[in-house]
Structures are given as C-alpha cells and as structure tokens.
Protein backbone atom coordinates (compact mmCIF):
# COMPACT_ATOMS: atom_id res chain seq x y z
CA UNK A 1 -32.76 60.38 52.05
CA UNK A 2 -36.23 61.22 52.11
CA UNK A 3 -36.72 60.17 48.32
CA UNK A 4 -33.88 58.52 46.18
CA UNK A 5 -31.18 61.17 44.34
CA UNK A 6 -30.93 59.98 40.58
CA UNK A 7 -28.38 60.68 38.40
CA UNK A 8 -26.14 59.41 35.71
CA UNK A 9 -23.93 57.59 38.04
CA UNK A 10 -26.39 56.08 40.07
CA UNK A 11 -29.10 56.37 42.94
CA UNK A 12 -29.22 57.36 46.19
CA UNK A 13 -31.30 56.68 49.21
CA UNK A 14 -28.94 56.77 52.07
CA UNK A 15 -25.72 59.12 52.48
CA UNK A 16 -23.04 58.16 54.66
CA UNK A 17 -20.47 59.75 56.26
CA UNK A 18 -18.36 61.56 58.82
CA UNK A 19 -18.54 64.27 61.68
CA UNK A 20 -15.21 65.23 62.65
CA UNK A 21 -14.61 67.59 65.66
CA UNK A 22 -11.17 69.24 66.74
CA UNK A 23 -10.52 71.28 69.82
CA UNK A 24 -8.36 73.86 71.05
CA UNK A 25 -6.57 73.47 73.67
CA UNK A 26 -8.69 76.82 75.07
CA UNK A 27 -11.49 74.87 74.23
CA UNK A 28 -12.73 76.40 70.78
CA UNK A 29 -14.48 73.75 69.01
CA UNK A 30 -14.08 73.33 64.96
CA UNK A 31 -16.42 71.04 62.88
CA UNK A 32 -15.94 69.35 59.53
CA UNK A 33 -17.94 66.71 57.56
CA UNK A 34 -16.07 64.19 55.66
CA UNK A 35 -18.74 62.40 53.11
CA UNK A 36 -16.99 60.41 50.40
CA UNK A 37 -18.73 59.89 47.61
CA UNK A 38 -16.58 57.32 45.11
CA UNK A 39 -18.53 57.93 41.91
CA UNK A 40 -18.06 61.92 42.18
CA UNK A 41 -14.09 61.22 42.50
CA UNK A 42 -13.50 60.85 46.24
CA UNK A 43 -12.15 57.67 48.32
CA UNK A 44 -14.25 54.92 49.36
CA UNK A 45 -15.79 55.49 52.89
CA UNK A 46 -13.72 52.52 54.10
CA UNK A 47 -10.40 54.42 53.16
CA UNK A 48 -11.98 57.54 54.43
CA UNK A 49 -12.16 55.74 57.74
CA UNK A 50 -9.14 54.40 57.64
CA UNK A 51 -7.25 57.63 57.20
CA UNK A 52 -9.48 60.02 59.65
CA UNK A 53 -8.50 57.71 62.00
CA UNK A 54 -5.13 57.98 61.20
CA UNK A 55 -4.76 61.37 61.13
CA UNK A 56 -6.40 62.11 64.17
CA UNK A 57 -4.53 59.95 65.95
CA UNK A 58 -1.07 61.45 65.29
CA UNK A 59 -2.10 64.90 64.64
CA UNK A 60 0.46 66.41 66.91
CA UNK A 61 -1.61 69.71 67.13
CA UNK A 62 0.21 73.18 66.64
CA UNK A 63 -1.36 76.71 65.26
CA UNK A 64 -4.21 75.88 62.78
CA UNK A 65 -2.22 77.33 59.19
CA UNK A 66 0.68 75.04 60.40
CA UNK A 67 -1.94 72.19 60.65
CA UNK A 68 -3.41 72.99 57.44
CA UNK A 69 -0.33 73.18 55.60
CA UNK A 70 0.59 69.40 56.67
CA UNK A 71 -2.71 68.73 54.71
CA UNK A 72 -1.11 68.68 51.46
CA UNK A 73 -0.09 65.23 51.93
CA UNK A 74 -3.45 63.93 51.40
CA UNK A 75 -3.89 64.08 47.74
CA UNK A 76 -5.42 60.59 47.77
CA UNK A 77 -8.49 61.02 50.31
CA UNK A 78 -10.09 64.62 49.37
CA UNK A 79 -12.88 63.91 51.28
CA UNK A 80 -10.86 63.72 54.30
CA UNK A 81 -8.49 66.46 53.86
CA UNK A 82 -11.87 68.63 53.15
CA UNK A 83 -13.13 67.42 56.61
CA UNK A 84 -10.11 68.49 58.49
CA UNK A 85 -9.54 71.75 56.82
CA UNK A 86 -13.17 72.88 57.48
CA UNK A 87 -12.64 71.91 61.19
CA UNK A 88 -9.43 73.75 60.82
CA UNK A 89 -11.12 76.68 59.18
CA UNK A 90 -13.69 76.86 61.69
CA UNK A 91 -11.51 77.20 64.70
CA UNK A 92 -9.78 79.68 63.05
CA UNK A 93 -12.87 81.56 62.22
CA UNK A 94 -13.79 81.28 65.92
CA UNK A 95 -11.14 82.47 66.93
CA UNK A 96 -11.23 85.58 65.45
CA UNK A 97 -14.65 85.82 65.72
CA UNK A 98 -15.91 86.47 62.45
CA UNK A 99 -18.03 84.25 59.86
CA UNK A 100 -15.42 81.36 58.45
CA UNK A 101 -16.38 82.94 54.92
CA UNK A 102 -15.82 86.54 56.23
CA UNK A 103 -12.24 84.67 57.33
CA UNK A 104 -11.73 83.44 54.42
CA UNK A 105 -12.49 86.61 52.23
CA UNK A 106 -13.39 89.62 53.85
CA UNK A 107 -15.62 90.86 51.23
CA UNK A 108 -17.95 87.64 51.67
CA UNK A 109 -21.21 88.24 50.86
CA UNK A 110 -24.28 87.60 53.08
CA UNK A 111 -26.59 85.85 51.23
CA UNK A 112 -25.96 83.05 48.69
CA UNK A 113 -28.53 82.24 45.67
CA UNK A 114 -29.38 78.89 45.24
CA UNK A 115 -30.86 76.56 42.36
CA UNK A 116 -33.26 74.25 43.02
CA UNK A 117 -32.17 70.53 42.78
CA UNK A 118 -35.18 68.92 41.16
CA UNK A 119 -33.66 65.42 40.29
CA UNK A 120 -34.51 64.16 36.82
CA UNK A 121 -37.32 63.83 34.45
CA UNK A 122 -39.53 60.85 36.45
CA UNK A 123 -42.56 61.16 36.83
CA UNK A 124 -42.13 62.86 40.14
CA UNK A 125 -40.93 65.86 38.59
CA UNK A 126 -43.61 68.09 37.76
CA UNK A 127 -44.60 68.07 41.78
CA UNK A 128 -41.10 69.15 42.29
CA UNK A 129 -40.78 71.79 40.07
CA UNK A 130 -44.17 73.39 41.34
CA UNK A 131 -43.12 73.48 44.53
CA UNK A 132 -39.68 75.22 43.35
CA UNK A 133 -41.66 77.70 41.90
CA UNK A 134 -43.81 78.03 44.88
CA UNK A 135 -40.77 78.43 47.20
CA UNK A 136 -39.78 80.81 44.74
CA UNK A 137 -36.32 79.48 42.84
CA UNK A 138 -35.08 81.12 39.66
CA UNK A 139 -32.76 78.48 38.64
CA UNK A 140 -34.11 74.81 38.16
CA UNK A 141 -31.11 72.04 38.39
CA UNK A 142 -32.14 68.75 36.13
CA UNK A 143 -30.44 65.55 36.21
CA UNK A 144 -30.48 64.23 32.19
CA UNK A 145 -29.09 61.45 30.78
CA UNK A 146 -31.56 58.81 32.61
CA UNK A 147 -33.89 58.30 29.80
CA UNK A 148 -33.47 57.68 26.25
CA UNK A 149 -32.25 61.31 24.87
CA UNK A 150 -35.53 62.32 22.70
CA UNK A 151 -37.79 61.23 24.74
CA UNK A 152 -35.56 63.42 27.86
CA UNK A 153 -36.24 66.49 25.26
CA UNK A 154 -39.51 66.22 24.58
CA UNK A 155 -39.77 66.58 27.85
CA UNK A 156 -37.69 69.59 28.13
CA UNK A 157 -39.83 71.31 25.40
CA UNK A 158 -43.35 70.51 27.21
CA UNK A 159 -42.61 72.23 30.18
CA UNK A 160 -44.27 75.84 31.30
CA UNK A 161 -41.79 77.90 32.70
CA UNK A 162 -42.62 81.33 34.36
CA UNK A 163 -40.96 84.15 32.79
CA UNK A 164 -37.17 84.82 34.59
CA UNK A 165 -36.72 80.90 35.35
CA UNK A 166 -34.17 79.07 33.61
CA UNK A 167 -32.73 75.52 33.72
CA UNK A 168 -29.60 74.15 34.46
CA UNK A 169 -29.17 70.70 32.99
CA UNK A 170 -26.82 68.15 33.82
CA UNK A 171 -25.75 65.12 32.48
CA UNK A 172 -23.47 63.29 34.06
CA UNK A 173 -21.20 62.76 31.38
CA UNK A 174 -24.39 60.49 29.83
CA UNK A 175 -24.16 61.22 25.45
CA UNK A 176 -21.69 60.14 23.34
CA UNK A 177 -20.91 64.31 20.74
CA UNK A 178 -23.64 63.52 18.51
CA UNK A 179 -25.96 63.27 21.48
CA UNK A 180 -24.66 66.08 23.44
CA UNK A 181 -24.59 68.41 19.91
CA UNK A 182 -28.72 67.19 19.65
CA UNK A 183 -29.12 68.19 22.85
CA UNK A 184 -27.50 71.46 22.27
CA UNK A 185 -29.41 72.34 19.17
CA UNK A 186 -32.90 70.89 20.99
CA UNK A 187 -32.49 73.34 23.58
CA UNK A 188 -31.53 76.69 21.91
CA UNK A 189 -35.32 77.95 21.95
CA UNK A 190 -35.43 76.81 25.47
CA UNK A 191 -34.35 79.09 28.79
CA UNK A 192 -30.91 76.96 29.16
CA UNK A 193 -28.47 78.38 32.05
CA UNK A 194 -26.11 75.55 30.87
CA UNK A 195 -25.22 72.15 30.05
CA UNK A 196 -23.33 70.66 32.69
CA UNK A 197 -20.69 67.51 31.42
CA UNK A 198 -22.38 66.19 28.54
CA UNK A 199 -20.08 64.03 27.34
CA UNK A 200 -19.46 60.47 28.04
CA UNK A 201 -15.40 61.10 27.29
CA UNK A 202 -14.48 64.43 27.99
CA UNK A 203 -12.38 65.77 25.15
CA UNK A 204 -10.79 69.23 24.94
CA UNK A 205 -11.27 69.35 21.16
CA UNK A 206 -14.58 68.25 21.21
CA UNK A 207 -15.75 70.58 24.19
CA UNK A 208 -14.72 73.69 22.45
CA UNK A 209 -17.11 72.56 19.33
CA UNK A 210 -20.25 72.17 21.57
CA UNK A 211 -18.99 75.45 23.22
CA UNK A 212 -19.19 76.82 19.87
CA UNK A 213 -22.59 75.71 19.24
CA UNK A 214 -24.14 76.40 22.73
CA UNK A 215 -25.84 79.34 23.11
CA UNK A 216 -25.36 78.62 27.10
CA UNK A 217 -22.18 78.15 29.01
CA UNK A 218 -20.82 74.31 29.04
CA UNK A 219 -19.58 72.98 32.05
CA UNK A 220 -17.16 70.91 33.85
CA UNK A 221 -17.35 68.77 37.24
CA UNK A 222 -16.46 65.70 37.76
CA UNK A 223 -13.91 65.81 34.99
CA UNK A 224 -12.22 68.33 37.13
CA UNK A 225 -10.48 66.24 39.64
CA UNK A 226 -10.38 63.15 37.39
CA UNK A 227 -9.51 63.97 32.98
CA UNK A 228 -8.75 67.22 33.59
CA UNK A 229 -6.79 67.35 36.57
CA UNK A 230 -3.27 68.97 35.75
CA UNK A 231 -4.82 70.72 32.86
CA UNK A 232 -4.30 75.05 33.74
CA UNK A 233 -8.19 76.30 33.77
CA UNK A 234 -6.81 78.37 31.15
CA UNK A 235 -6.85 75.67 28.48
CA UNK A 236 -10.05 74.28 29.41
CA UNK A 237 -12.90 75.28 26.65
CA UNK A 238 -15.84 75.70 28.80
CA UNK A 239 -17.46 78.88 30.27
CA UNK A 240 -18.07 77.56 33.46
CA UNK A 241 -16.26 75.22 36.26
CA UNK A 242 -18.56 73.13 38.65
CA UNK A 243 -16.85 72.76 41.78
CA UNK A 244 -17.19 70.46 45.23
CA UNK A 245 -15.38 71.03 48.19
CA UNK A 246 -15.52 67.22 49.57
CA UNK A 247 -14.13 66.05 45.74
CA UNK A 248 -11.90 68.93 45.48
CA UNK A 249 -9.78 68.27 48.50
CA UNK A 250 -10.94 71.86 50.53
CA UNK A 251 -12.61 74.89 50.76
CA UNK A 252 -9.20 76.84 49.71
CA UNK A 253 -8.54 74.87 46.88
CA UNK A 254 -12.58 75.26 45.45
CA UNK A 255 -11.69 79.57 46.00
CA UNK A 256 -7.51 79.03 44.58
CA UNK A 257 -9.19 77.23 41.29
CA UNK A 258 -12.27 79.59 40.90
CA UNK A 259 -9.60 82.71 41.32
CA UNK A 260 -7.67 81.04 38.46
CA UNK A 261 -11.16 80.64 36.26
CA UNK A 262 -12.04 83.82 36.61
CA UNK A 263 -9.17 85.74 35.18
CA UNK A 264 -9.44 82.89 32.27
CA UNK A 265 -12.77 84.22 31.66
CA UNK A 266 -14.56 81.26 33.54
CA UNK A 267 -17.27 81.35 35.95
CA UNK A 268 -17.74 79.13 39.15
CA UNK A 269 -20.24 77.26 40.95
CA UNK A 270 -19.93 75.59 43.87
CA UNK A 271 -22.09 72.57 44.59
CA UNK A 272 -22.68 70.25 47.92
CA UNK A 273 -22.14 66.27 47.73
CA UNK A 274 -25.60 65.55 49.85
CA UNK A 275 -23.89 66.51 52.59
CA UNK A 276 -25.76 66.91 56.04
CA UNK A 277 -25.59 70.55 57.88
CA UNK A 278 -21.99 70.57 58.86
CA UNK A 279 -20.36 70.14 55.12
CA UNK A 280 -23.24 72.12 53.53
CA UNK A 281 -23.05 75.18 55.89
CA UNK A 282 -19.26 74.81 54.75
CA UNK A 283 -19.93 74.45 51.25
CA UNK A 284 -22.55 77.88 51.70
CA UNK A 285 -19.45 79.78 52.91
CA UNK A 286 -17.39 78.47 49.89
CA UNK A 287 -20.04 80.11 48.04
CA UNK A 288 -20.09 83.22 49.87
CA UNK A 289 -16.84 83.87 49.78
CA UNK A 290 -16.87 83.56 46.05
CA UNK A 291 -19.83 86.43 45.59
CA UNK A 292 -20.14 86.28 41.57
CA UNK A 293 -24.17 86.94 41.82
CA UNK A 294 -24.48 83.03 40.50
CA UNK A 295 -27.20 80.28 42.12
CA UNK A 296 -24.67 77.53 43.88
CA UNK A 297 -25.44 74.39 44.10
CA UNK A 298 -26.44 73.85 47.52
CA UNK A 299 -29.94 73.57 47.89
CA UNK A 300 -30.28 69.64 48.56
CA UNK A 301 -30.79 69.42 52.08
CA UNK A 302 -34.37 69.21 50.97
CA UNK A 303 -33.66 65.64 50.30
CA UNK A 304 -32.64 64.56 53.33
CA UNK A 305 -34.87 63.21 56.51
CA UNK A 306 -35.34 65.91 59.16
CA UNK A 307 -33.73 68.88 56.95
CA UNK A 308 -31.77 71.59 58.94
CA UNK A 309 -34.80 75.08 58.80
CA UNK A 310 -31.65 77.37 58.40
CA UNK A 311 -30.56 75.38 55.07
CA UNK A 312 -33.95 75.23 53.37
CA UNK A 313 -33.53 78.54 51.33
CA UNK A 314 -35.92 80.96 50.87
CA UNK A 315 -36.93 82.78 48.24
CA UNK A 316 -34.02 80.85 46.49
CA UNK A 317 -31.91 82.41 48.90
CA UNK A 318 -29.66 81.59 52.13
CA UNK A 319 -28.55 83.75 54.09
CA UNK A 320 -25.37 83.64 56.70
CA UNK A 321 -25.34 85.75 60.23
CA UNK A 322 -22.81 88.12 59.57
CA UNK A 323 -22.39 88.26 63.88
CA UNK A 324 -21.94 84.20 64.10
CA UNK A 325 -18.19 83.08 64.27
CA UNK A 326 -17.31 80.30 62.28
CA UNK A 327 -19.95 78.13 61.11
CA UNK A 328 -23.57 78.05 62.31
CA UNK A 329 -22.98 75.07 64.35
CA UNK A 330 -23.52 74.74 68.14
C-alpha cells in the first residue's frame, strides 16, 4: 500500500493475495483474483490457499456454466469461489467475445461512477480530499468511527464542500444507537449520501429507527454475509445494500442479491476489497452490469504502489472498452 487503509476494523499497509489463471483447452485464458480479507467476512489467506489448491487440482474441467455450478459447494471460502468464478466468467466472456459485464447483462453500461476513497479524518485528510476535488469526484467516501465521535463531527461540520459534492460516511459498525442516532442528527445540515453500518450490533429493530431519523439512506455491508445472512433483503430496514464480490462469494451472487434489493425498494453499491487490477476490473464490471446511475465503490487502486492508469478514474469516472472481450487483462 502506498499509505496505510484505516478503518474500524483495522489498518492496512500490505494486501495479500491470489492470481488465479484457467485455460481452455483452445487456449482462451480466464483470470480471477482471490484476496481474502478475514475482518470483511472472508477465510483466512491460509485456508484460501489451502482450498485454491485444492480445487485446482481436481477440477476435472468441462463447459464453464457446468464448472460454475460445482461452485456452490464453497460456501465456506467466498474469496475463493469469487476467484474461480471470475476466471470462469472471463473465459466465457472471451469466448463470445464481448465485455464479461456485456456477458453478464447485455444492457451493461460503459462507464461506471466512482466515489473517492479518502480514508478517515487524520490529519492527512484535507490533502486527500483536495486532490478528490481536483481529480474531479462528486462523492467523498469517509472512514468514521476512529476518533472519539464529537470530535469525528466537528470535523464533519468544518469542512468546505463545493456545491454538488456529498459524503458517504462509513463506520464500520463503530457506535453503540445513541452514538449512531448523534451522528444522524449531527449530520442532517450536512451533504450526507449515507451512513454506512453504524452500529456496533446490527439490530433490525433498531436500524429501522435510525432509518426513520436519517434524512440519508442507511446502509448495510459487512452485516450482509455475517448477522444478516439468511435474512430476505425484503425484511432488511435500510435503503441501501453495500456489496463485495470477494466477501459475497461471486460476481452473480453481488447482481442475484442487488436484483432482489431493488424490487424491495433497495439500492446497491458495489465496492472492491483493495484488490489489485484483476479483482477490481472484475468488481468494475459487477458495477456495470448493475447501471443504477450510483458512484461504486471502486476507486482504491489509488492506494496501492504502482496503480494500474486504466483504474485511476477520471473525472470520477471509469470507463470499460465496449470492443475488449472479457476483462481488460492481457
């Protein structure tokens, strides 16, 4: 990492991870990036390793849906089954010729908006969030919940924000109710996209009084695949769903859910896990394939050493070759 990722959970400074390749037997290539990340809900990297290999090893081959239908079996290592889909995916894609989101949904769009991940409130953040507004975001992602709660909002309320930029907050599942229902009311006067799992125990009855209260969607992630697992997106009291491919088992299972949320009412975002080019350029097409108009998570390649040009948005904006099959990989 090029500076440390701070959040809730923890801090960052070096991602690890794995490429995974598969191969036709005509030679078509497929790529996939498994990158486990424990404290967002995946397996450990050691597990990850253990069960790539595996896989691989006795993958007896066969058409690519057959192959991704046997990946239903790995409920336990999402970060794996994510890695071997998007490989699967890919070949697929290539095979047809099209981009993998075009593959996926036909309608894809060709450009994805993006927010701009500007870490928390340190004293490093006012350079980053001048240089997001220099680049030319819309949509400023904060980490909250790593300093003591009114000192996090006075902070909040001092900054200048140009007129059309808004901020996405997250916390990590930091603040007890009263603290998340302060934060709430601190932040009414202030250009709020949402409030992304503010509380330390999620509660269903206690979300839907914060929804209540918040003038701004509330949103789920990480509560997804762990407290809220088996419950139907229907019952869930938030306005918007925060979904990763690597913790979510799959590309197909990110697009199944966010279908579900959105005839509940509920919007989606899809965000990366500070993955490297191969599982962000699949977490892009996750987010193409979706289209709903929304800034996705996926600008944080930023924060990794020697950044991938084509994933540095611009403008707040990526764009995907509509002529490249598959992913963008060589």
């Amino acid at each position: 990492m090029r500076r440390a990722w701070r959040s809730a959970q923890g801090s960052q400074s070096v991602r690890c991870g794995y490429l995974l390749r598969l191969e036709t037997g005509e030679g078509i290539r497929g790529y996939g990036e498994c990158a486990p990340l424990p404290e967002a809900g995946t397996e450990t990297p050691a597990e990850a390793a253990s069960a790539l290999q595996a896989i691989v090893s006795d993958c007896g081959g066969g058409p690519v849906a057959a192959v991704i239908a046997r990946l239903e079996a790995l409920s336990g290592t999402p970060a794996v089954r994510c890695a071997l889909e998007t490989a699967l995916l890919d070949i697929g894609a290539r095979q047809q010729g099209m981009p993998l989101s075009r593959w996926l949904v036909r309608d894809a769009a060709e450009r994805v908006a993006v927010n701009a991940a500007c870490g928390c409130l340190d004293e490093g953040f006012a350079a980053r969030l001048a240089e997001a507004m220099v680049k030319g975001y819309r949509v400023i992602k904060i980490k909250m919940g790593l300093f003591p709660l009114d000192e996090e909002l006075q902070r909040l309320q001092r900054l200048q924000l140009p007129d059309g930029v808004n901020l996405r907050l997250d916390a990590n599942q930091a603040w007890s109710f009263d603290q998340a229902l302060q934060a709430i009311e601190a932040c009414s006067p202030i250009p709020v996209e949402s409030l992304e799992e503010p509380l330390q125990v999620p509660d269903l009855a206690l979300l839907r009084v914060l929804q209540q209260q918040a003038p701004f969607p509330l949103a789920l992630d990480e509560s997804l695949t762990d407290r809220f697992v088996d419950t139907p997106v229907e019952e869930l009291p938030v306005q918007r769903l925060v979904m990763k491919p690597t913790t979510m088992g799959g590309m197909c299972r990110v697009i199944k859910r966010a279908r579900q949320a959105k005839r509940a009412g509920i919007d989606t975002v899809v965000t990366s896990t500070l993955e490297t080019s191969v599982g962000l350029w699949a977490v892009v097409h996750v987010a193409a394939a979706l289209d709903n108009q929304l800034a996705h998570g996926i600008g944080t390649m930023e924060w990794l050493e020697n950044p991938d040009p084509a994933l540095c948005p611009r403008r707040g904006v990526l764009d995907i070759d509509p002529l490249a099959a598959g992913l963008p990989l060589p």
